[in-house]
C-alpha atoms as a PDB file:
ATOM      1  CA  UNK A   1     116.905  97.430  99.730  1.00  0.00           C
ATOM      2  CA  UNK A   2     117.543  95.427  96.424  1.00  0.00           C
ATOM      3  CA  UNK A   3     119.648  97.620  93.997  1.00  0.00           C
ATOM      4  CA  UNK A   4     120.705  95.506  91.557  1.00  0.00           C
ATOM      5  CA  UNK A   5     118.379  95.276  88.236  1.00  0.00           C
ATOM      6  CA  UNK A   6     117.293  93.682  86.299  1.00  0.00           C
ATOM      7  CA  UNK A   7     116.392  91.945  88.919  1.00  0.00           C
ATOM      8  CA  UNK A   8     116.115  87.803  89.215  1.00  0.00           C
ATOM      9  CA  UNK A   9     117.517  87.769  85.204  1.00  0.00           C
ATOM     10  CA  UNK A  10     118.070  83.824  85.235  1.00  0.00           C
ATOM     11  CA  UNK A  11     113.987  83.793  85.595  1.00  0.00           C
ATOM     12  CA  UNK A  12     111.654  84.338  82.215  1.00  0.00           C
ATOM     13  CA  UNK A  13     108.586  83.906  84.752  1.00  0.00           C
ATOM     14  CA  UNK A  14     109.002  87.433  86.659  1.00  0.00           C
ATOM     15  CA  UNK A  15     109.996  91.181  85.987  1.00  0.00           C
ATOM     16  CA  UNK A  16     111.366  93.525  88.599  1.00  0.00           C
ATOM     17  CA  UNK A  17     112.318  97.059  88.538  1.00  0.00           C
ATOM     18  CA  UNK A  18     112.095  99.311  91.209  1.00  0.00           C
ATOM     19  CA  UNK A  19     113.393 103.198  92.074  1.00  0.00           C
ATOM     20  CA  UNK A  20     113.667 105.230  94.833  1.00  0.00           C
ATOM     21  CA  UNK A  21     114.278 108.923  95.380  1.00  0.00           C
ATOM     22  CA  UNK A  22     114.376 110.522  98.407  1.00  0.00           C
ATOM     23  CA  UNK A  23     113.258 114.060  98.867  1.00  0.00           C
ATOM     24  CA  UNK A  24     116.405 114.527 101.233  1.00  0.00           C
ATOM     25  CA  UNK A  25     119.661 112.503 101.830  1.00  0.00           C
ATOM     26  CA  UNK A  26     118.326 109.954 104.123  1.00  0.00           C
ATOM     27  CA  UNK A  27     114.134 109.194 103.663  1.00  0.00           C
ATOM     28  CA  UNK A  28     111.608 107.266 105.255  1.00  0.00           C
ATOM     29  CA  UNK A  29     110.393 105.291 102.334  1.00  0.00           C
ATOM     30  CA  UNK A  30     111.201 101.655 101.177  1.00  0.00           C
ATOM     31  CA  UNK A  31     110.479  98.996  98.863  1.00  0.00           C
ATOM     32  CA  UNK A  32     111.348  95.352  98.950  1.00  0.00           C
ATOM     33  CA  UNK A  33     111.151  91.983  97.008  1.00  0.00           C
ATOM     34  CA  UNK A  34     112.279  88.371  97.529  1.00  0.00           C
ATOM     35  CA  UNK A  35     111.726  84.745  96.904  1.00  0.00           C
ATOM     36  CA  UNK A  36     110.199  82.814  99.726  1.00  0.00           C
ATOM     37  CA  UNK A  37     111.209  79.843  97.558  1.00  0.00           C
ATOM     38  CA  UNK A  38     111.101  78.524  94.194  1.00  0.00           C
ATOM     39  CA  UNK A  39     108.096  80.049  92.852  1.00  0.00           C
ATOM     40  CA  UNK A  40     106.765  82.754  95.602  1.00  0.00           C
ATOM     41  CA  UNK A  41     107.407  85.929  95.423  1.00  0.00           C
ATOM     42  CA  UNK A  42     106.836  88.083  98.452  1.00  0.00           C
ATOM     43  CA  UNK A  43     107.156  92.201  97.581  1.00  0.00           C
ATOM     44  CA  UNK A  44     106.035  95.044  99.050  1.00  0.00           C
ATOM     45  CA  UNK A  45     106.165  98.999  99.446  1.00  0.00           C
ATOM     46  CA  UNK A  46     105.753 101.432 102.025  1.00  0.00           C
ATOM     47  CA  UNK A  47     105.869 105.014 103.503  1.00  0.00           C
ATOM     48  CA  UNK A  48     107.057 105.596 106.881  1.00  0.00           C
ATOM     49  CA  UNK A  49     105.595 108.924 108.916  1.00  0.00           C
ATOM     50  CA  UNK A  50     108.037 111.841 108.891  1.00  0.00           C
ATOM     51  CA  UNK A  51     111.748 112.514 107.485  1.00  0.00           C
ATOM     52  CA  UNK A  52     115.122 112.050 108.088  1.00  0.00           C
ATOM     53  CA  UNK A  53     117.224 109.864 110.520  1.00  0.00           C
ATOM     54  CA  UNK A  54     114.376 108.970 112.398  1.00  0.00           C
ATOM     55  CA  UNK A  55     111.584 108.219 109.673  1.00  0.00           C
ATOM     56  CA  UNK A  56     115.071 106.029 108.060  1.00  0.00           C
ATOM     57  CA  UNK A  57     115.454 104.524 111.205  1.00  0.00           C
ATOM     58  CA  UNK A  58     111.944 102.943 112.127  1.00  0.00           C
ATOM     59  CA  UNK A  59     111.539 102.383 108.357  1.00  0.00           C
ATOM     60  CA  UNK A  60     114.797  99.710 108.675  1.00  0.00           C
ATOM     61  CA  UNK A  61     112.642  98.021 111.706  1.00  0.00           C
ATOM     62  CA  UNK A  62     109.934  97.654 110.188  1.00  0.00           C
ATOM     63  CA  UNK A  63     111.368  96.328 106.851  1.00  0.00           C
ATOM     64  CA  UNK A  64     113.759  93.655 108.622  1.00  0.00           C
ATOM     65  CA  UNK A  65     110.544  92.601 110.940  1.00  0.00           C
ATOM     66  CA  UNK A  66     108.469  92.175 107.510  1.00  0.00           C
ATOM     67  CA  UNK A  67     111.021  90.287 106.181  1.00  0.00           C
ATOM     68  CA  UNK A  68     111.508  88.199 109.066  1.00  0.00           C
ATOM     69  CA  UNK A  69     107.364  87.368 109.485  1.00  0.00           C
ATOM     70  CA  UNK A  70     106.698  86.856 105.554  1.00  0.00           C
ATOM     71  CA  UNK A  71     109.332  83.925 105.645  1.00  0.00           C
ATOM     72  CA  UNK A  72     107.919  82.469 108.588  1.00  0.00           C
ATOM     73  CA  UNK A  73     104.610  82.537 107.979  1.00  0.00           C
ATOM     74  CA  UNK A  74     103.935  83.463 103.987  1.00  0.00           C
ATOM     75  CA  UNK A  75     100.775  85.271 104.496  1.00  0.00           C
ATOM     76  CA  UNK A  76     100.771  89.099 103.643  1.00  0.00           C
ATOM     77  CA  UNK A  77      98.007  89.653 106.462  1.00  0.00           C
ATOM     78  CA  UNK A  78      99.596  87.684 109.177  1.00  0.00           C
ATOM     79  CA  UNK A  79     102.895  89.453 108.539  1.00  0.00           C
ATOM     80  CA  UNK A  80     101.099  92.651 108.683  1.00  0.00           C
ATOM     81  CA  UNK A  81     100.038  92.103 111.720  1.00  0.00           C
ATOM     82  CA  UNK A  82     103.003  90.864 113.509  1.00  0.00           C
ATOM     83  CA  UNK A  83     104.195  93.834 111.987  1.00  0.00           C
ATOM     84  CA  UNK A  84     102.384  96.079 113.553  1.00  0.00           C
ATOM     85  CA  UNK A  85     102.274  94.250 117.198  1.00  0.00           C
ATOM     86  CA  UNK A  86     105.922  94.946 117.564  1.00  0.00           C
ATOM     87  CA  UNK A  87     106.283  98.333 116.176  1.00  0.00           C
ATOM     88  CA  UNK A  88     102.964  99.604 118.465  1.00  0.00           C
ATOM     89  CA  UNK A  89     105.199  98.580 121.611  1.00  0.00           C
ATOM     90  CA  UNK A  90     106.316 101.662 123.256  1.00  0.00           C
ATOM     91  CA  UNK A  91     105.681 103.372 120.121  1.00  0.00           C
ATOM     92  CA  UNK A  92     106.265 106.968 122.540  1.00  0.00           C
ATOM     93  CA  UNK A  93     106.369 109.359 119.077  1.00  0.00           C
ATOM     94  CA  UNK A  94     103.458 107.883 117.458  1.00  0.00           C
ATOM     95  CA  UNK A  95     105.581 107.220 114.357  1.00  0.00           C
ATOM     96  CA  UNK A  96     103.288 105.076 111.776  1.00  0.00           C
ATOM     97  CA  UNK A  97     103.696 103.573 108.064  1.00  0.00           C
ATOM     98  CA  UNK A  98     101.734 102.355 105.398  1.00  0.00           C
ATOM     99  CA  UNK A  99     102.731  99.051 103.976  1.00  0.00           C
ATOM    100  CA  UNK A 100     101.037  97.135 100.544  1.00  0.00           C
ATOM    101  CA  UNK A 101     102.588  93.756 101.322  1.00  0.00           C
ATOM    102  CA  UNK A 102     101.838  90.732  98.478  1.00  0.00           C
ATOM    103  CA  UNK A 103     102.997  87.664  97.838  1.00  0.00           C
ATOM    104  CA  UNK A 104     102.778  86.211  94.044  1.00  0.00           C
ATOM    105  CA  UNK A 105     102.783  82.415  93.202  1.00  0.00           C
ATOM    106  CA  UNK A 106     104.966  82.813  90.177  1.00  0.00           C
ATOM    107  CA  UNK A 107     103.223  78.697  89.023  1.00  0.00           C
ATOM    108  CA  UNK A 108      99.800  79.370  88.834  1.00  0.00           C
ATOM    109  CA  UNK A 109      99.672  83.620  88.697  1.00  0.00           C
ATOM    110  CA  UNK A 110      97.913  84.073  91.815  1.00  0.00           C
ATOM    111  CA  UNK A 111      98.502  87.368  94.138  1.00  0.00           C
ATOM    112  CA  UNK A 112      98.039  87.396  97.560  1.00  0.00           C
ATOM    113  CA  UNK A 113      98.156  90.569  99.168  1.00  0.00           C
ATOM    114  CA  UNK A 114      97.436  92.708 102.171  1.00  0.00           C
ATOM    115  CA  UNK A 115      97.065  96.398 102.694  1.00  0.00           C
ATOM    116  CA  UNK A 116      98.108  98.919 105.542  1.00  0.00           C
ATOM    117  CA  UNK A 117      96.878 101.994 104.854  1.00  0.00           C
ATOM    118  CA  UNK A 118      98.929 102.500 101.908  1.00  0.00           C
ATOM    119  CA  UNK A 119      97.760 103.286  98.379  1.00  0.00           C
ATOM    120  CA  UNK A 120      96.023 100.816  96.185  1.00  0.00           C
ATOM    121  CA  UNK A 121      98.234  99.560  93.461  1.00  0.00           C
ATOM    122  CA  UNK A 122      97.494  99.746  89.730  1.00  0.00           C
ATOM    123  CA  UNK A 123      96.770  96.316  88.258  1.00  0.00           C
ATOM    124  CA  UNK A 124      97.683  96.721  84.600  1.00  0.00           C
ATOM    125  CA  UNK A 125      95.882  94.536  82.002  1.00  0.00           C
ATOM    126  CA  UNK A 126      98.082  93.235  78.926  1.00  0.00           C
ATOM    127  CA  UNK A 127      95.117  92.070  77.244  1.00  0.00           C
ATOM    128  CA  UNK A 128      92.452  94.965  77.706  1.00  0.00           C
ATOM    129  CA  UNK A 129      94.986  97.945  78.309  1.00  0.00           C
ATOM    130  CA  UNK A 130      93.616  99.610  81.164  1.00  0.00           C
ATOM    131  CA  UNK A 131      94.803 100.264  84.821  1.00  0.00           C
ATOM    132  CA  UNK A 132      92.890 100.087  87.592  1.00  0.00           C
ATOM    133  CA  UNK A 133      93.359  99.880  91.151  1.00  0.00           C
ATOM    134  CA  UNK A 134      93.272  96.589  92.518  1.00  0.00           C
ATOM    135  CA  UNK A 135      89.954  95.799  94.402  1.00  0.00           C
ATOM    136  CA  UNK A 136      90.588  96.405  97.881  1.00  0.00           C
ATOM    137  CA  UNK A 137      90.320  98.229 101.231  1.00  0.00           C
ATOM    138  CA  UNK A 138      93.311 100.874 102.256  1.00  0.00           C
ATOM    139  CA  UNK A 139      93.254  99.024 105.724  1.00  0.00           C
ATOM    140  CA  UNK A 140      94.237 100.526 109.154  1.00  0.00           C
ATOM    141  CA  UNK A 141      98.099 102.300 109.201  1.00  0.00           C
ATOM    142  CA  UNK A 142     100.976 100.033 111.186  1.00  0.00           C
ATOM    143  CA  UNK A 143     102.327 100.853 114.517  1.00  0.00           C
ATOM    144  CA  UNK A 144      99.828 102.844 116.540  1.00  0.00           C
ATOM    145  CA  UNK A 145      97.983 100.030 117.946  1.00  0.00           C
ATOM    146  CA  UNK A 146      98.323  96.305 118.610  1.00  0.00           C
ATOM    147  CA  UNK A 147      96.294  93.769 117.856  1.00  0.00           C
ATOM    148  CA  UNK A 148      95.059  94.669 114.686  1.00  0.00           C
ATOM    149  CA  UNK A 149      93.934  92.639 111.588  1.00  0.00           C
ATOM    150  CA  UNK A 150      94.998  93.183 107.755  1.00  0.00           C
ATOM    151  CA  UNK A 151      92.528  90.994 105.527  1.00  0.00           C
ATOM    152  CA  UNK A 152      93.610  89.259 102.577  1.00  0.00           C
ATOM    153  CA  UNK A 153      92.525  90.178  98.949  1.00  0.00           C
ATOM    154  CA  UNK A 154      93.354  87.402  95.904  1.00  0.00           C
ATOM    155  CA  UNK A 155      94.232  88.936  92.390  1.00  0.00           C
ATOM    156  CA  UNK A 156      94.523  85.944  89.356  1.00  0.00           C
ATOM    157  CA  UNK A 157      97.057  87.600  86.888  1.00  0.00           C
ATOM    158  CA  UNK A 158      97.529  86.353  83.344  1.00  0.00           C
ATOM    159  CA  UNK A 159     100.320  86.228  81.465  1.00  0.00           C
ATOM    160  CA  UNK A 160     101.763  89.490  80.731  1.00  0.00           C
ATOM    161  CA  UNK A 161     100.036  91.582  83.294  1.00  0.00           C
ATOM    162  CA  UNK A 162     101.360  94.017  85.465  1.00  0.00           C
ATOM    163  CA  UNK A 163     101.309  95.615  89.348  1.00  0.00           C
ATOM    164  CA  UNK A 164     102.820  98.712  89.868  1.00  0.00           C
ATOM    165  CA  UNK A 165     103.143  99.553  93.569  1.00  0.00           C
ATOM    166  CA  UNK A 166     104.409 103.150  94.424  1.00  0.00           C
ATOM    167  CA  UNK A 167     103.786 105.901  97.481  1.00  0.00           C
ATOM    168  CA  UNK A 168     101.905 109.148  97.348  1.00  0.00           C
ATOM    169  CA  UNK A 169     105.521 111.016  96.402  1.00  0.00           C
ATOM    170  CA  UNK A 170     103.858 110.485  92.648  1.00  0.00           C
ATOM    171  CA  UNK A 171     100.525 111.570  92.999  1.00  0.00           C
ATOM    172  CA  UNK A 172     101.346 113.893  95.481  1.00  0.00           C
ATOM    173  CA  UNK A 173     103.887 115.852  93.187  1.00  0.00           C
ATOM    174  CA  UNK A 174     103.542 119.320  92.746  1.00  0.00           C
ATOM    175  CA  UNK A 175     103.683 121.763  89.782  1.00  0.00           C
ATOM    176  CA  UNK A 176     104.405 125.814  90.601  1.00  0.00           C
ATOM    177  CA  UNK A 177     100.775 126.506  90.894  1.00  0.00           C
ATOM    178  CA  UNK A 178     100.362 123.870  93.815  1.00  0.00           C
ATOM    179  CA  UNK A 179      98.389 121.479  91.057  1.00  0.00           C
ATOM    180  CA  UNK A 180      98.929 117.669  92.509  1.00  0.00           C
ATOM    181  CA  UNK A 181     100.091 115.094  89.775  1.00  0.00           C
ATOM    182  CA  UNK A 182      97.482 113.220  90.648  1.00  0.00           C
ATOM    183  CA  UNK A 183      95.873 109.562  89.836  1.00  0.00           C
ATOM    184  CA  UNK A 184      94.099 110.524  86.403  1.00  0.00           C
ATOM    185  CA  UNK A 185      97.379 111.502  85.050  1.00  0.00           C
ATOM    186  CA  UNK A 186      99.222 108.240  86.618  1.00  0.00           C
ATOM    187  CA  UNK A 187      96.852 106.202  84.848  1.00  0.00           C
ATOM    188  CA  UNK A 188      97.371 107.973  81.607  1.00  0.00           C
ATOM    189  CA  UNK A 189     101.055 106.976  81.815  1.00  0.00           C
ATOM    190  CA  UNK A 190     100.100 103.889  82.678  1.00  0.00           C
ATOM    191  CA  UNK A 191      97.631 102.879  80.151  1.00  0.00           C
ATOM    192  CA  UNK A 192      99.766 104.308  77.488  1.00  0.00           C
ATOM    193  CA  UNK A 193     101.500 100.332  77.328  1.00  0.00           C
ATOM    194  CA  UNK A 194      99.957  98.417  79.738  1.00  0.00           C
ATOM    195  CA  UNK A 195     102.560  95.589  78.426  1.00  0.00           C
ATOM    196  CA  UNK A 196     105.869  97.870  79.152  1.00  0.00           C
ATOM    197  CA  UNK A 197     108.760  96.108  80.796  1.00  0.00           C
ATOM    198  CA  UNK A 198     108.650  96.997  84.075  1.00  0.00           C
ATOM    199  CA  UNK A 199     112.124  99.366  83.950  1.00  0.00           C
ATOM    200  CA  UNK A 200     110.361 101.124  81.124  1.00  0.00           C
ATOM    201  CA  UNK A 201     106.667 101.809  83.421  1.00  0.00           C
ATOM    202  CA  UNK A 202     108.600 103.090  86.209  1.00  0.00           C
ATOM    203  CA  UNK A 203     110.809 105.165  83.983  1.00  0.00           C
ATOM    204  CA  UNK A 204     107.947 106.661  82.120  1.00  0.00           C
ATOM    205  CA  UNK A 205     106.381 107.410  85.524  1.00  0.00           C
ATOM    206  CA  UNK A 206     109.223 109.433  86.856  1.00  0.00           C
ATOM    207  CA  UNK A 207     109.734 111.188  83.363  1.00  0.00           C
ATOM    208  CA  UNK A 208     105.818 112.289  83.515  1.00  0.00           C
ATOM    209  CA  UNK A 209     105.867 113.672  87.121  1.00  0.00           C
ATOM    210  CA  UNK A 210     109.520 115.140  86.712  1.00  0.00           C
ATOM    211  CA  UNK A 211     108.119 117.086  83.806  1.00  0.00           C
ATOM    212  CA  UNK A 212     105.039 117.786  85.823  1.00  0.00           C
ATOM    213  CA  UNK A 213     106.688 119.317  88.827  1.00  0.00           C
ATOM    214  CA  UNK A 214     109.544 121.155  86.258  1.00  0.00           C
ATOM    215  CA  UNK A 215     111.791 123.552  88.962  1.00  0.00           C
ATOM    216  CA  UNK A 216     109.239 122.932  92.284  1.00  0.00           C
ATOM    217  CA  UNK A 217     111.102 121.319  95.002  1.00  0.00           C
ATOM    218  CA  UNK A 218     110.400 117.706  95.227  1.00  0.00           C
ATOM    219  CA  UNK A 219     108.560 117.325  98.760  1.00  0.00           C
ATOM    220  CA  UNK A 220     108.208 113.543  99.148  1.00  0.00           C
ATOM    221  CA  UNK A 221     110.360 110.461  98.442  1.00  0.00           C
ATOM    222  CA  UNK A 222     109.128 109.011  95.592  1.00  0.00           C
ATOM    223  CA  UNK A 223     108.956 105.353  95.191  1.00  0.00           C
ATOM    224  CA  UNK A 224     107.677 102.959  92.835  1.00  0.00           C
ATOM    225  CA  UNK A 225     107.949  99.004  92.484  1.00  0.00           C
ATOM    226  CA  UNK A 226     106.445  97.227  89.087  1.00  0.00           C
ATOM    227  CA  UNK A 227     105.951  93.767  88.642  1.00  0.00           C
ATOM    228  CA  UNK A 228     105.406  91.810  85.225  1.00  0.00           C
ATOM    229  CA  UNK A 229     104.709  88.405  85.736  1.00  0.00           C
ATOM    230  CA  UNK A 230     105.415  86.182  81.959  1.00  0.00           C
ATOM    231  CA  UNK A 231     104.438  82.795  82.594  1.00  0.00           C
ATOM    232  CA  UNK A 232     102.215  80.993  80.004  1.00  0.00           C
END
């Protein structure tokens, strides 16, 4: 996965900061982001079934076939589903991930995306301050069964708005008492500066549900990918 941040720093039109931390050594989640050319930008995020070497193992397939598919064809929801055709073939432990798969024309502001299952992404609004999740089905989960269709959604993002894409290793943190993180509390973070650079959301976010879960054990990867897109 891309580990080097800021990410794309010769741009002024796009900002990129993502983190990752696995509940063990080796994990199951991933995140991804690259330039299909000059002004698209595909990304996505997603959470792979299960733990260890085998979660990390189908989780490399299916990120190397969604890389392969969204340069070939540029379309989050035929990607998806090429996605999912090869990882359903003999499929024999009914291993599965949820994928949010976008692509962003960096020229004009538009967002493309595609969802598998995963959870819905907070749009963040420079201008009005709020969150929200983006407007769209959670779709059907990859790799259990071929032939399956992931519908497109369109998003129009000004300048200085925001996506932050993560998995449910936020929400799904736990305190002692078993209390879940939750989304009302992720969009309290998130709302507090809709306009944040996106190293500073995804910071803020781990500092919240680090102090949240204080000595628990953390019991899912956590993952989070934010987007700022700065064109005029």
């Amino acid at each position: 996965m891309p580990k080097t941040f800021p990410a794309f720093p010769e741009r002024d039109d796009i900002d990129v900061w993502a983190a990752l931390h696995p509940a063990r050594e080796v994990g199951g989640d991933f995140y991804d982001f690259f330039f299909l050319d000059q002004s698209r930008l595909a990304f996505a995020i997603a959470d792979v079934s299960g733990k260890g070497v085998p979660a990390a193992v189908f989780m490399a397939a299916t990120r190397s076939y969604l890389r392969s598919f969204l340069r070939e064809s540029g379309s989050p929801g035929t990607a998806l589903s090429l996605v999912n055709n090869e990882l359903a073939v003999d499929n024999d432990n009914c291993m599965f991930v949820t994928i949010f798969c976008a692509v962003l024309d960096t020229a004009t502001g538009l967002c493309t995306f595609a969802n598998a299952g995963h959870n819905l992404p907070f749009l963040l609004r420079a201008g009005t301050g709020t969150a929200s999740e983006v407007d769209s089905l959670r779709g059907v989960i990859v790799g259990l069964e071929p032939d399956m269709e992931f519908p497109e959604v369109e998003v129009q993002l000004s300048c200085g708005d925001g996506l932050f894409l993560f998995t449910d290793g936020v929400t799904e943190a736990m305190d002692q008492w078993g209390e879940l993180f939750g989304a009302v509390r992720l969009v309290k973070v998130l709302e507090a500066d809709t306009g944040a650079e996106s190293r500073t959301v995804t910071e803020r976010v781990l500092g919240a549900v680090t102090n949240f879960a204080g000595n628990t054990e953390q019991s899912d990867d956590i993952t989070m990918l934010a987007i700022r897109y700065r064109r005029a």
